[in-house]
N, C-alpha and C. Protein backbone atom coordinates (compact mmCIF):
# COMPACT_ATOMS: atom_id res chain seq x y z
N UNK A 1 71.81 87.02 128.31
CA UNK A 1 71.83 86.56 126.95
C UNK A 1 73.23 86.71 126.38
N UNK A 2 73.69 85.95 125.65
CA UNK A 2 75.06 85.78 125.12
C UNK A 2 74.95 86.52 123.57
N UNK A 3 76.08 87.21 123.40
CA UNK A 3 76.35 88.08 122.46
C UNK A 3 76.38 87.01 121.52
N UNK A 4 76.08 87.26 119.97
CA UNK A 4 76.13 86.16 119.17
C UNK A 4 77.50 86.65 118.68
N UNK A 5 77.70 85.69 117.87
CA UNK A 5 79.36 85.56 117.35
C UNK A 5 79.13 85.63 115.98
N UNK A 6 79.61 86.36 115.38
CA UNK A 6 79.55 86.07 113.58
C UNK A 6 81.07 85.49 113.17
N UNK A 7 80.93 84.27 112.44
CA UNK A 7 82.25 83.75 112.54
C UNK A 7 82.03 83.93 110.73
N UNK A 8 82.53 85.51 110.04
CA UNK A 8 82.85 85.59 108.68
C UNK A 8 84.36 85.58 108.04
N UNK A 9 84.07 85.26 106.64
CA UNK A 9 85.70 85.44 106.37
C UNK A 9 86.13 86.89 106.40
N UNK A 10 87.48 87.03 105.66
CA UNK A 10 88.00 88.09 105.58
C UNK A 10 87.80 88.99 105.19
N UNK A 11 88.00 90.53 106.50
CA UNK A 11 86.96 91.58 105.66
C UNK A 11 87.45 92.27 104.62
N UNK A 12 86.48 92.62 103.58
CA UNK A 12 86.60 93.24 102.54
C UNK A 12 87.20 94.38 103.26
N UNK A 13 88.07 95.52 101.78
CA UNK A 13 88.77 96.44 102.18
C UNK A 13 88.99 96.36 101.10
N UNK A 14 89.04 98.07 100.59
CA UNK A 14 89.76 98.89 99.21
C UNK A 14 91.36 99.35 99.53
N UNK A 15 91.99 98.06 99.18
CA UNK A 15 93.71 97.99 99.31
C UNK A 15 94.51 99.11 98.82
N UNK A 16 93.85 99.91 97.87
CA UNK A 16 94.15 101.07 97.63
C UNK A 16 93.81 102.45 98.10
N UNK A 17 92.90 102.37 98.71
CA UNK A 17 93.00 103.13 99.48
C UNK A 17 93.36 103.45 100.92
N UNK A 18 93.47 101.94 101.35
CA UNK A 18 94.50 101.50 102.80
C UNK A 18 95.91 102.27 102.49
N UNK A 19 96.51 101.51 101.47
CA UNK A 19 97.71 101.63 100.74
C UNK A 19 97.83 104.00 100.63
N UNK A 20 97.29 104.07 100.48
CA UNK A 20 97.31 105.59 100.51
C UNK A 20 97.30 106.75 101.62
N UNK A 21 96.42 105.64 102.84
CA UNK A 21 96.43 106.22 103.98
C UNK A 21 97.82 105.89 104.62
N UNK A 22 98.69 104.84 104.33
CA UNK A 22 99.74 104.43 104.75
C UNK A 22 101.08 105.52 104.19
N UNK A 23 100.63 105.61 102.66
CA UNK A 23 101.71 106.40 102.40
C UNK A 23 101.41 107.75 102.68
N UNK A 24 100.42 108.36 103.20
CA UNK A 24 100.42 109.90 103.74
C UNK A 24 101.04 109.79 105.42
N UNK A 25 100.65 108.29 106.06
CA UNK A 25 100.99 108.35 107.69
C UNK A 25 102.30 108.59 107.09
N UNK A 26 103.23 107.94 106.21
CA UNK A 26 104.47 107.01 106.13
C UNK A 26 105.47 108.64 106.03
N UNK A 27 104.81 109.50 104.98
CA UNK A 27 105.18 110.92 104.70
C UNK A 27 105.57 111.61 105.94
N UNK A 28 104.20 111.41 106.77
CA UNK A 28 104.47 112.37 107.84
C UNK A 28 105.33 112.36 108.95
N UNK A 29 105.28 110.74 109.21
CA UNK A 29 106.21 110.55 109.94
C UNK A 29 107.88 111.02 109.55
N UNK A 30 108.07 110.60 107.99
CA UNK A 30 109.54 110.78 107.55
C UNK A 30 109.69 112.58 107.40
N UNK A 31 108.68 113.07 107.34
CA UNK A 31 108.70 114.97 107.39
C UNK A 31 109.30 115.12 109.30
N UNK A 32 108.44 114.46 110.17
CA UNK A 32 108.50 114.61 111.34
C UNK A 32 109.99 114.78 111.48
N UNK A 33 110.46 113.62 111.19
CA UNK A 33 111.40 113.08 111.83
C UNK A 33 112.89 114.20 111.50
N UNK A 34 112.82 114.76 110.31
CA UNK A 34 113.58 115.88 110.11
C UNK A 34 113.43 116.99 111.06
N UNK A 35 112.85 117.21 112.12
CA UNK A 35 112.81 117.94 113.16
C UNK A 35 113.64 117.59 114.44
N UNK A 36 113.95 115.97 114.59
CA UNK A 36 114.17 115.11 115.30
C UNK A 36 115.68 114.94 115.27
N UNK A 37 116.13 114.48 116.88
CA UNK A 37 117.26 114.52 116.72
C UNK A 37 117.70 112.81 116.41
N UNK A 38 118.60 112.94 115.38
CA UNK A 38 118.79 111.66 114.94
C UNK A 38 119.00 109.75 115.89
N UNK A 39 119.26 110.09 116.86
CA UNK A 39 119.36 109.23 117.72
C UNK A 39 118.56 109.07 118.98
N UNK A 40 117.35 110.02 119.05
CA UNK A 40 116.40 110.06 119.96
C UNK A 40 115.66 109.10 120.46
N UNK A 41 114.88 109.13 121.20
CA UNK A 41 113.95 107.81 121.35
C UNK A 41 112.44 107.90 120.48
N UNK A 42 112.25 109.30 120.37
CA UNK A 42 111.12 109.65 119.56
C UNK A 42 111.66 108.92 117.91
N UNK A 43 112.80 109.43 117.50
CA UNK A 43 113.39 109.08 116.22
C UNK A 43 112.87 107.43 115.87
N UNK A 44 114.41 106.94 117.17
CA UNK A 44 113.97 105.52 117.06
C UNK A 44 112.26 105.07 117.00
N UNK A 45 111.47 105.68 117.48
CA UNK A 45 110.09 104.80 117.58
C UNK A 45 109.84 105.59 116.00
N UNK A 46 109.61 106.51 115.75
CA UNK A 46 109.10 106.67 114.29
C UNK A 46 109.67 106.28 113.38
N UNK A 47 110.94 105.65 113.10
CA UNK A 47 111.82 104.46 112.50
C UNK A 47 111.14 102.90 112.44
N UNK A 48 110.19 102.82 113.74
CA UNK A 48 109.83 101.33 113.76
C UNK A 48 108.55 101.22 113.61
N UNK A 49 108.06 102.57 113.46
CA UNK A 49 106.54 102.71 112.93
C UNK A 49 106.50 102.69 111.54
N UNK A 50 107.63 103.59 110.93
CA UNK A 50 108.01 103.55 109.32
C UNK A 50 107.88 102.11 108.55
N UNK A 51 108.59 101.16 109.37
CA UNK A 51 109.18 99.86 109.24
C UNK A 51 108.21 98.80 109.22
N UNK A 52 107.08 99.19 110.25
CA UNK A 52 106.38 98.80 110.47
C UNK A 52 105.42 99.10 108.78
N UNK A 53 105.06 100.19 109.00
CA UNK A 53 104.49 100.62 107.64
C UNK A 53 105.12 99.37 105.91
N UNK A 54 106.12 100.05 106.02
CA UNK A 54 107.04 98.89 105.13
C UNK A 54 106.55 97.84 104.82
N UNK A 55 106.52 97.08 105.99
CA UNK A 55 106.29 95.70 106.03
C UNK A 55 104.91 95.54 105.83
N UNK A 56 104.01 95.97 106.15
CA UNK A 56 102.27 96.09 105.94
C UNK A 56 102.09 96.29 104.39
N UNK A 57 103.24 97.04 103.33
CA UNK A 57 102.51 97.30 102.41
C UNK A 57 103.23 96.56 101.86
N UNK A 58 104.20 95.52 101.76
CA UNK A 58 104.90 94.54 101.47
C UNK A 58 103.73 93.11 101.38
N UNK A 59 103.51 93.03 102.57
CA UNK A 59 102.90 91.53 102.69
C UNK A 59 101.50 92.29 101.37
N UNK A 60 100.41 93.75 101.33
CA UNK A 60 99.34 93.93 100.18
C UNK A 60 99.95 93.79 99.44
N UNK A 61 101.15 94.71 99.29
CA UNK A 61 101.49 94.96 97.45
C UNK A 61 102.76 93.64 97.04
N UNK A 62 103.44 92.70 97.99
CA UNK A 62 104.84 91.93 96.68
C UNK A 62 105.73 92.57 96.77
N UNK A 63 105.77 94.01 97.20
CA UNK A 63 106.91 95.01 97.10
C UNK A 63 107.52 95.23 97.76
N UNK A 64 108.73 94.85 98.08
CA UNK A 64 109.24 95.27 99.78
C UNK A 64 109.66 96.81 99.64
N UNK A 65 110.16 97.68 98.57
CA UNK A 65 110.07 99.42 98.57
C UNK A 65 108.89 99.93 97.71
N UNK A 66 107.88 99.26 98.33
CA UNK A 66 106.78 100.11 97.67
C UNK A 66 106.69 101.67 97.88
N UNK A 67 107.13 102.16 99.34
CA UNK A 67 106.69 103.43 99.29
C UNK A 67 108.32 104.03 98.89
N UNK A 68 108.88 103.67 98.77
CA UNK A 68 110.85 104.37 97.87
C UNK A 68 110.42 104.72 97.18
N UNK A 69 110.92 105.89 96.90
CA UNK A 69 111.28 106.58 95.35
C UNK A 69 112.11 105.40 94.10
N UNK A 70 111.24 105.62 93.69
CA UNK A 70 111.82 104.99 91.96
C UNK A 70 112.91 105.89 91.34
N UNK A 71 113.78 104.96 90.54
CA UNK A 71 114.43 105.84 89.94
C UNK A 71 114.03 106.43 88.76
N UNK A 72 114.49 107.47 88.54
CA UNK A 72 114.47 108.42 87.03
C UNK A 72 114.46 107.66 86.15
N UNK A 73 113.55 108.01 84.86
CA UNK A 73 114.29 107.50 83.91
C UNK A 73 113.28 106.78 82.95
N UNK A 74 113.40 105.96 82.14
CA UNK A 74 112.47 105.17 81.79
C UNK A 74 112.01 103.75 82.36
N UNK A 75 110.64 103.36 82.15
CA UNK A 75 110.69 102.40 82.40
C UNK A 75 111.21 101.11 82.45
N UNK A 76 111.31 100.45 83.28
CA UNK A 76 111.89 98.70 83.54
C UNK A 76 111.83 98.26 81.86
N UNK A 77 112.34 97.53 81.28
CA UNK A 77 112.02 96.93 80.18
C UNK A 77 111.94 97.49 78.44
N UNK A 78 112.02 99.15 78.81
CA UNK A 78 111.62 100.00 77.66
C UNK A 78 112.90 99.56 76.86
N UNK A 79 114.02 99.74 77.13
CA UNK A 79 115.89 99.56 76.58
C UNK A 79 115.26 98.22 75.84
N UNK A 80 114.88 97.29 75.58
CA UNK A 80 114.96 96.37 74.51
C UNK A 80 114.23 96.28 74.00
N UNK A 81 112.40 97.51 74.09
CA UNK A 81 111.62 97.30 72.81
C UNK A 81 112.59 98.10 71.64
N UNK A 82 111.56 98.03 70.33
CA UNK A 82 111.71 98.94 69.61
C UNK A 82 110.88 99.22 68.52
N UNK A 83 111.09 100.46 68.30
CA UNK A 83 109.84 101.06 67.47
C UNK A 83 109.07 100.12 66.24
């Protein structure tokens, strides 16, 4: 007997919480890697896993430094409201 095929669309998924498991892998790897000697082969591959990461939360979120630190300060746009 032949396995049936379910031909559905795209699976649902809570993008935010994908998005969270990414930035704890994304952490650990960049904690790791401070153990690491900078030009290693281990280095290099957790560089292209990072990158990899990057790019995954780029194509969910629009953001290509979604997981970067923001800068200090106030928000984007605040300098030309006013009270």
């Amino acid at each position: 007997m032949a396995a049936e095929r379910r031909s559905s669309g795209p699976k649902e998924f809570d993008k935010d919480v994908l998005l969270g498991a990414l930035a704890q892998a994304r952490k650990s790897l960049v904690d790791a890697q401070r153990a690491m000697r900078p030009k290693s082969g281990l280095s290099r591959s957790a560089d292209a896993v990072i990158s990899e990461i990057d790019e995954f939360a780029f194509v969910l979120t629009g953001e290509r430094s979604h997981f970067h630190a923001r800068a200090h300060g106030s928000p984007p746009g605040s300098a030309n409201k006013t009270a």
